[in-house]
Protein backbone atom coordinates (compact mmCIF):
# COMPACT_ATOMS: atom_id res chain seq x y z
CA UNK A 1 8.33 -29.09 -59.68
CA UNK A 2 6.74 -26.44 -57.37
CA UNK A 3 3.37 -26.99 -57.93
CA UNK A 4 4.25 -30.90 -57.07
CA UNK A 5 6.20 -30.27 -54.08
CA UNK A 6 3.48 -27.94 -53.45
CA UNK A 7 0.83 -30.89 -53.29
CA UNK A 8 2.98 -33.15 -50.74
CA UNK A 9 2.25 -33.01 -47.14
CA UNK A 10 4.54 -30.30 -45.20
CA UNK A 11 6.86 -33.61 -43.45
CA UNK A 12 7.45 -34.91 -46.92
CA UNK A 13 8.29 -31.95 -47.93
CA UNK A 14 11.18 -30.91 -45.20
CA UNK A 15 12.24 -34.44 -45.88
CA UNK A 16 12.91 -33.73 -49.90
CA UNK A 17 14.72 -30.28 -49.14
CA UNK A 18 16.65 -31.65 -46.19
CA UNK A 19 18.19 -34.00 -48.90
CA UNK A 20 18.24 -31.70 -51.69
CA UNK A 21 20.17 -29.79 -49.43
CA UNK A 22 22.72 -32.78 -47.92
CA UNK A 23 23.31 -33.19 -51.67
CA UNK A 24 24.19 -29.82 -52.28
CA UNK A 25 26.63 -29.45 -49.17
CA UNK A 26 28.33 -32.67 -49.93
CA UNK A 27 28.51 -32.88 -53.47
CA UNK A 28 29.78 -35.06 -55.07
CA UNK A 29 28.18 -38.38 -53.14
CA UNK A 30 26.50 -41.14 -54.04
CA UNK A 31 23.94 -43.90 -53.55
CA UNK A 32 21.44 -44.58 -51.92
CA UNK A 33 21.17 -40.83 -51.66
CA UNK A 34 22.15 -39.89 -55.59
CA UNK A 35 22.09 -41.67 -58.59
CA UNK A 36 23.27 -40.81 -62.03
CA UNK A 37 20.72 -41.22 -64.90
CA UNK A 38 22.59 -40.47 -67.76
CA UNK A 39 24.68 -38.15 -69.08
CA UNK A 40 24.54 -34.71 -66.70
CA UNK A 41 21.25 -35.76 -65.44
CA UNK A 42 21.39 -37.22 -61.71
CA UNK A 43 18.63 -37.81 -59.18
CA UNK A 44 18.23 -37.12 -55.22
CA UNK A 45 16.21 -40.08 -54.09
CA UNK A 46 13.99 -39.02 -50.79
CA UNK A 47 12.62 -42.08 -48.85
CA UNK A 48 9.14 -41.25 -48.09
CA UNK A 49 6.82 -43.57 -45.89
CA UNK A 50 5.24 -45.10 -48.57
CA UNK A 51 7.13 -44.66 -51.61
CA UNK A 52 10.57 -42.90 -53.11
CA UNK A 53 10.53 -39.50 -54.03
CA UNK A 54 12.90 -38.78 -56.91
CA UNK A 55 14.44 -35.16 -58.03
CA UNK A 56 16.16 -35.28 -61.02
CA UNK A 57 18.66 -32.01 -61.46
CA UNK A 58 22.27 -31.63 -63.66
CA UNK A 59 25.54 -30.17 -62.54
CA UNK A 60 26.50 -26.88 -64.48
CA UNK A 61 30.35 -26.27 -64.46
CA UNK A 62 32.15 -27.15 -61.79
């Protein structure tokens, strides 16, 4: 996951975290922002200019 964020241009980037980071702060929400996958697995989607970034993470407790 580093190495790919890494690779992305610096604005996509602050983008990614800024929503990794409305997720985390406002927990529990949900789409367009979050999805659930399946089971404990859920994804942040990040709206890029040319595609949809996708983080996948799981919730451990409460």
């Amino acid at each position: 996951m580093r190495d790919w964020l890494l690779s992305l241009p610096k604005e996509e980037r602050r983008q990614i975290g800024k929503d990794i980071a409305y997720v985390q702060y406002k927990w529990p929400i949900g789409k367009p922002r979050v999805d659930h996958l399946r089971g404990g697995i859920w994804e942040v989607r990040t709206s890029l200019e040319s595609r949809i970034a996708r983080v996948l993470f799981a919730v451990s407790g409460q």
